[in-house]
Protein backbone atom coordinates (compact mmCIF):
# COMPACT_ATOMS: atom_id res chain seq x y z
CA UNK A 1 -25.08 -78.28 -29.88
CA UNK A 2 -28.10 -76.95 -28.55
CA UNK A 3 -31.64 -78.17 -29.07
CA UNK A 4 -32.52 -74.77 -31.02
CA UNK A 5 -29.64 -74.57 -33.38
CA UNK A 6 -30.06 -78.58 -33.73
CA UNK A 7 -33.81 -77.58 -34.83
CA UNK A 8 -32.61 -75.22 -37.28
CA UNK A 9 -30.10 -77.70 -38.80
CA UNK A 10 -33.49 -80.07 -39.02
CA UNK A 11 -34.92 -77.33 -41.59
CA UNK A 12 -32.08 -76.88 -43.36
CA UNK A 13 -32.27 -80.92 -43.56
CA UNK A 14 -35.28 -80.19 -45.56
CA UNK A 15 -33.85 -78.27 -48.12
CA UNK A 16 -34.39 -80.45 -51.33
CA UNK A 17 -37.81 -80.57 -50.10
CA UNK A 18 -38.41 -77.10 -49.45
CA UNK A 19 -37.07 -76.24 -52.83
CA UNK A 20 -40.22 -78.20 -54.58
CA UNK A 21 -42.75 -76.69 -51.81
CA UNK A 22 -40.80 -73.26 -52.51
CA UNK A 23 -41.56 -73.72 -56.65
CA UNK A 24 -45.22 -74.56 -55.41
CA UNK A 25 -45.65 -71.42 -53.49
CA UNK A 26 -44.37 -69.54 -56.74
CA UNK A 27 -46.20 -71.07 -58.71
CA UNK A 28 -49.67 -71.03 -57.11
CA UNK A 29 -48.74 -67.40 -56.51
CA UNK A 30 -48.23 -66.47 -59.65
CA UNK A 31 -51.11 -68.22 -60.89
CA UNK A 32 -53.51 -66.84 -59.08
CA UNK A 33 -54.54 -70.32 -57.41
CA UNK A 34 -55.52 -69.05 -54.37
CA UNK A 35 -57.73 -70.58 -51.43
CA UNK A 36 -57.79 -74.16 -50.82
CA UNK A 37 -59.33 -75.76 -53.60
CA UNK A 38 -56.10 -76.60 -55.62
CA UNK A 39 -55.17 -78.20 -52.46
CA UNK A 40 -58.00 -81.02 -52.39
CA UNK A 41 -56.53 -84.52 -50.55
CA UNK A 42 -53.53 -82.65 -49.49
CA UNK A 43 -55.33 -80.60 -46.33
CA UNK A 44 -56.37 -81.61 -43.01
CA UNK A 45 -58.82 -79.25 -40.73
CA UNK A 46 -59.64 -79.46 -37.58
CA UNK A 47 -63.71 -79.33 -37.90
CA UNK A 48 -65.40 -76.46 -35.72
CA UNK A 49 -67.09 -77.57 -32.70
CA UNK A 50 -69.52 -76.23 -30.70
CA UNK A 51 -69.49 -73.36 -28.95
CA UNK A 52 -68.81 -74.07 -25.01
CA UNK A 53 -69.06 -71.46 -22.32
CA UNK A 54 -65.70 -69.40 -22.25
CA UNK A 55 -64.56 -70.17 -25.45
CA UNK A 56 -65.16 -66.48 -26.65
CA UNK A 57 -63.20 -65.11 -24.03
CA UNK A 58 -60.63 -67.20 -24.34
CA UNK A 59 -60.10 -66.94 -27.85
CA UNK A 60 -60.18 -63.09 -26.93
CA UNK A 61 -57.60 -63.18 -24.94
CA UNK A 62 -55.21 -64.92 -27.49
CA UNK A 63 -56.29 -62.11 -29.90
CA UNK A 64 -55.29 -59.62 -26.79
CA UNK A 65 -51.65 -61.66 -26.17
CA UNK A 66 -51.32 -60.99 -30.16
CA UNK A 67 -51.18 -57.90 -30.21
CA UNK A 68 -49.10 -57.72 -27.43
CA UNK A 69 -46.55 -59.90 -29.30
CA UNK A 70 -46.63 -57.79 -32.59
CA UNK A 71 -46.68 -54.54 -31.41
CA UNK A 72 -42.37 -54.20 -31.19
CA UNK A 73 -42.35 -55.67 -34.25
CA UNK A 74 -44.35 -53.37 -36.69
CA UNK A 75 -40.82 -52.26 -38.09
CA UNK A 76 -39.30 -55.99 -39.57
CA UNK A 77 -35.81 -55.13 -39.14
CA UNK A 78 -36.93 -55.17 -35.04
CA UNK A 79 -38.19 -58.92 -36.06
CA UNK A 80 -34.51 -59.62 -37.85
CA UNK A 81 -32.72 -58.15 -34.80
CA UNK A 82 -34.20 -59.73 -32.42
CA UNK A 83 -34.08 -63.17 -34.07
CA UNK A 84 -36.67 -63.97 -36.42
CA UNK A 85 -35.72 -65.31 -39.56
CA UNK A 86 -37.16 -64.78 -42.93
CA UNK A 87 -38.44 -68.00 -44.16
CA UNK A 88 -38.13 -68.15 -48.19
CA UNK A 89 -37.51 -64.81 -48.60
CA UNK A 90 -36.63 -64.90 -52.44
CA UNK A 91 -39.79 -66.83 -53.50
CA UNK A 92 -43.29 -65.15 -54.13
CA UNK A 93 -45.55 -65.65 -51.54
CA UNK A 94 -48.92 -64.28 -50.35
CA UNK A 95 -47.51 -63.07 -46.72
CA UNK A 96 -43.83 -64.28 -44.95
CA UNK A 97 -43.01 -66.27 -42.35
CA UNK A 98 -40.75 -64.55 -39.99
CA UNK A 99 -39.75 -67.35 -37.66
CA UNK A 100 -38.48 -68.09 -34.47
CA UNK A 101 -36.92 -71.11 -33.93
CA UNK A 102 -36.61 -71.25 -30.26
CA UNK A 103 -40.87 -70.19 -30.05
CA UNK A 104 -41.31 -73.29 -32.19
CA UNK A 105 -39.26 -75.80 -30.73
CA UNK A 106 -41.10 -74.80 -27.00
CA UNK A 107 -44.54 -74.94 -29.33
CA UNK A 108 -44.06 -78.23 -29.28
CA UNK A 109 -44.40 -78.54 -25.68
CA UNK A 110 -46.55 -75.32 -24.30
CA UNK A 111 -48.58 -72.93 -25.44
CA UNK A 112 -47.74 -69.24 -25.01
CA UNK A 113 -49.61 -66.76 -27.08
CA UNK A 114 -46.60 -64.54 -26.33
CA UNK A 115 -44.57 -66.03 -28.21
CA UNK A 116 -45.86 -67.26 -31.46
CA UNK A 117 -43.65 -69.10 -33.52
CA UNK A 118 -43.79 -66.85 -36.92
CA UNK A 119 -44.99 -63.31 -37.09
CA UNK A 120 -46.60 -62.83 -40.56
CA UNK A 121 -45.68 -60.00 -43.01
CA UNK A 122 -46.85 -58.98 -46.50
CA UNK A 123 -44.53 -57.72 -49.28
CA UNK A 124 -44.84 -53.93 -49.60
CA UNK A 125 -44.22 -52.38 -53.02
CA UNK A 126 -40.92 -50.71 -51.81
CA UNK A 127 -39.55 -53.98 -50.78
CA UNK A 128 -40.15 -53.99 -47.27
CA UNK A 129 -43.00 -55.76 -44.80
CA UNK A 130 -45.97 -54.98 -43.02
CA UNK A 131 -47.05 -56.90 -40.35
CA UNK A 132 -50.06 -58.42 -40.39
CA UNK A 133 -50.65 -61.54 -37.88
CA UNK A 134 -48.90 -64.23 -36.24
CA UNK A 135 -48.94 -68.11 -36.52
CA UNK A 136 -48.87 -70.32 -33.54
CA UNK A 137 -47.75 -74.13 -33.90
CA UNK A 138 -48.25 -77.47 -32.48
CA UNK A 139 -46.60 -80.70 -32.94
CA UNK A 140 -47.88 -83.01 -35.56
CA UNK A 141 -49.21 -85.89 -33.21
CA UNK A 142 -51.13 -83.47 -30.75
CA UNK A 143 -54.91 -84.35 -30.46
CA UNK A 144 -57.35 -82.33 -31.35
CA UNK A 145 -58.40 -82.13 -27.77
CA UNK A 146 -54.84 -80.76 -26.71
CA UNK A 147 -55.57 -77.85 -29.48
CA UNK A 148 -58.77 -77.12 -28.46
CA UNK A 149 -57.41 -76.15 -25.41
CA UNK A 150 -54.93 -73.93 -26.73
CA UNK A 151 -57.58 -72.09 -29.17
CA UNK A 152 -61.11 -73.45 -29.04
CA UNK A 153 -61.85 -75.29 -32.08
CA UNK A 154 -65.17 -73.34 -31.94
CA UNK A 155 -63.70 -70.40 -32.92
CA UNK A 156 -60.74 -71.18 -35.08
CA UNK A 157 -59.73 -73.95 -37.62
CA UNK A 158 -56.46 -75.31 -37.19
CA UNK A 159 -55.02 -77.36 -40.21
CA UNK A 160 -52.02 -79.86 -41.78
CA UNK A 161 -50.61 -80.68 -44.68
CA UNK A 162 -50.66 -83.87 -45.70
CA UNK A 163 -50.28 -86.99 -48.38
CA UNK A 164 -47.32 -85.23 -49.91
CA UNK A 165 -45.44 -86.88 -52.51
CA UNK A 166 -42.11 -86.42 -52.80
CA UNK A 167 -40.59 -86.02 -56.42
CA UNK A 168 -38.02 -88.53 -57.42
CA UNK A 169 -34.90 -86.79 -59.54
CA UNK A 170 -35.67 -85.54 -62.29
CA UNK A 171 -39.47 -85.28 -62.23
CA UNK A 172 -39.30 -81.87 -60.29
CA UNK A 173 -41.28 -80.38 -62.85
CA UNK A 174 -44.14 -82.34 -62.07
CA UNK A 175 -44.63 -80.73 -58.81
CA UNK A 176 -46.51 -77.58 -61.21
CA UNK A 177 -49.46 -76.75 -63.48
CA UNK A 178 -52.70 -78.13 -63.88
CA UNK A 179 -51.39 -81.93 -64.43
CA UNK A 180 -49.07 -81.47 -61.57
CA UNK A 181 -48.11 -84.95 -59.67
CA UNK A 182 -46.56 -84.65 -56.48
CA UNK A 183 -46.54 -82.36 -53.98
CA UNK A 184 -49.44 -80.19 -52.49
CA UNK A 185 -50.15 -79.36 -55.77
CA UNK A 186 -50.35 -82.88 -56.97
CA UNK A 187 -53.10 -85.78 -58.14
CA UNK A 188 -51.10 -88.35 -56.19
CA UNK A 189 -52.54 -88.51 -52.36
CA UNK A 190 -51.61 -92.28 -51.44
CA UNK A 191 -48.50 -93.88 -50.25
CA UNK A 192 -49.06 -96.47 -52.98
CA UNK A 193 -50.04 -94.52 -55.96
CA UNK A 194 -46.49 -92.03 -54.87
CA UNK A 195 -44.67 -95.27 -54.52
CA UNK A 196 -45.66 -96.46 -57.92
CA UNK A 197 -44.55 -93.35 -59.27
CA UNK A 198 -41.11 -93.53 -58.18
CA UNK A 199 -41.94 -90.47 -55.34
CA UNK A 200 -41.36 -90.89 -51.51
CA UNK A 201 -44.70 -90.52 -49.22
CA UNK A 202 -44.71 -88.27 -46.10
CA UNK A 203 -48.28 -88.84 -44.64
CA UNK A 204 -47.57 -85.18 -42.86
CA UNK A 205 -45.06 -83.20 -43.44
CA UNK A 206 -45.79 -80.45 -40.96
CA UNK A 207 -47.24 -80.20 -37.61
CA UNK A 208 -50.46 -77.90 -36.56
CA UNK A 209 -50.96 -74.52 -37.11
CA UNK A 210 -53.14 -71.97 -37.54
CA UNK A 211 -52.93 -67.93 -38.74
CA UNK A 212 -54.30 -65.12 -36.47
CA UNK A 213 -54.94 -61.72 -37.54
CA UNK A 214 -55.63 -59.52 -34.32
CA UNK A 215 -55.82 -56.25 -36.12
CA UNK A 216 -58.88 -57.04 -37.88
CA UNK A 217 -62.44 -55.39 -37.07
CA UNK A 218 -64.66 -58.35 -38.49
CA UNK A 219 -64.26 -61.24 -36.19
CA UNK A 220 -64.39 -63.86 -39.54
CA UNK A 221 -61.16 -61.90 -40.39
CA UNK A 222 -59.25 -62.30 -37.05
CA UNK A 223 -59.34 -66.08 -37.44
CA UNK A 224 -59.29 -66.13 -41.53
CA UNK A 225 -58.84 -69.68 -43.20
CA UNK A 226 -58.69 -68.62 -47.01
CA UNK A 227 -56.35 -66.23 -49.19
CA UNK A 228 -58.02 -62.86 -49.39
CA UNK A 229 -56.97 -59.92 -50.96
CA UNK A 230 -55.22 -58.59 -47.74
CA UNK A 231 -52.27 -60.79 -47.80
CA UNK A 232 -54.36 -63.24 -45.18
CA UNK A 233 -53.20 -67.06 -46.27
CA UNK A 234 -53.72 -69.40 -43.64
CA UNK A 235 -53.24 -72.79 -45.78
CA UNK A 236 -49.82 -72.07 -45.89
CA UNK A 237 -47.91 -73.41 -48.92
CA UNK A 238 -44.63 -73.81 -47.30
CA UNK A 239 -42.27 -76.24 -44.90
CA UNK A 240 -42.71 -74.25 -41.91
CA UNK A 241 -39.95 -74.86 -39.15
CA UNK A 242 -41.57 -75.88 -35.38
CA UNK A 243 -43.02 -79.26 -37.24
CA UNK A 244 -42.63 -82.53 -37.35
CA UNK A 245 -42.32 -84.80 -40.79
CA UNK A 246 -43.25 -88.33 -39.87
């Protein structure tokens, strides 16, 4: 078996878990909780660092291999040919996660803005996509160091999810609402209080990433950390494959 198809069948792995993340996507969606403040104790960010000479330009010239990357794939049935997969595609989200596997699994171990692991697509009314960005990954133990030399942390924030609180059977339905429990949604951010409860504690249960919007004329835009009304979501809500749970 190779490594790829062995890192899709670690995804699929996930499934009971990505079913309560999937209901949390919904339901924020549907909601309206947007942004990141329903997400307090469950969200890691890198914090933004001072500005060092050639930052800007390198940062450009991730923007430039961006665009590069989406431009063959502003029809999504280009994306599904050539190997992207749809991740979640019947639950309501702000903007999908066409995937790659084999971009994420070499995330892990270089950086090539060529190849991001997801392109990014919002919902049209019709029922198709438009493309919109791309997210690149990292693997959940890389220093913040190591990312800052893939994209300066002076110019963008990358972020985790973390403290996530695992459901025991049963209790699913405490993964929603305002008095929701576990999850990303949840009041329960410790491995003891998610014990107590019954739950299982995964202090991250993705790696690094980080959203990039190339198209975009206002530079704040291009590196976006919040929902907006564009589709732009970069506190993704979702088990995104090219990550590690520890």
């Amino acid at each position: 078996m190779s490594l790829v198809a062995r890192f899709r069948g670690w995804v699929v792995a996930l499934g009971s878990l990505a079913v309560g993340l999937a209901g949390l996507t919904a339901a924020a969606f549907d909601s309206g909780q947007q942004g990141m403040a329903h997400m307090a104790g469950h969200m890691y960010m890198t914090v933004l660092r001072s500005a060092k000479p050639g930052d800007q330009q390198k940062a450009d010239a991730i923007v430039a291999a961006a665009k590069i990357a989406m431009a063959p794939y502003q029809d999504y049935h280009k994306a599904l040919a050539d190997g992207y997969e749809i991740f979640l595609p019947t639950v309501p989200q702000p903007q999908y996660h066409f995937t790659k596997y084999e971009y994420g699994l070499e995330a892990r171990l270089q950086f090539d803005p060529g190849r991001p692991t997801s392109l990014l697509y919002k919902k049209t009314p019709d029922g198709g996509y438009t493309l919109v960005g791309v997210m690149y990954t990292d693997r959940v133990d890389a220093t913040e160091d190591e990312l800052n030399d893939r994209i300066p942390l002076s110019i963008a924030h990358w972020h985790q999810h973390v403290n996530f609180c695992k459901a025991p059977a049963g209790e699913k339905a405490a993964y929603f609402g305002p008095e929701a429990k576990f999850g990303l949604l949840g009041s329960i951010t410790t491995k003891e209080a998610c014990e107590t409860a019954g739950g299982v504690f995964h202090p991250h249960i993705f790696g690094w990433m980080v959203h990039v919007y190339p198209n975009e004329a206002d530079p704040k835009k291009i590196w976006a950390i919040d929902d907006d009304d564009q589709g732009h979501d970069n506190m993704d809500h979702s088990v995104m494959p090219g990550m590690k749970m520890n």
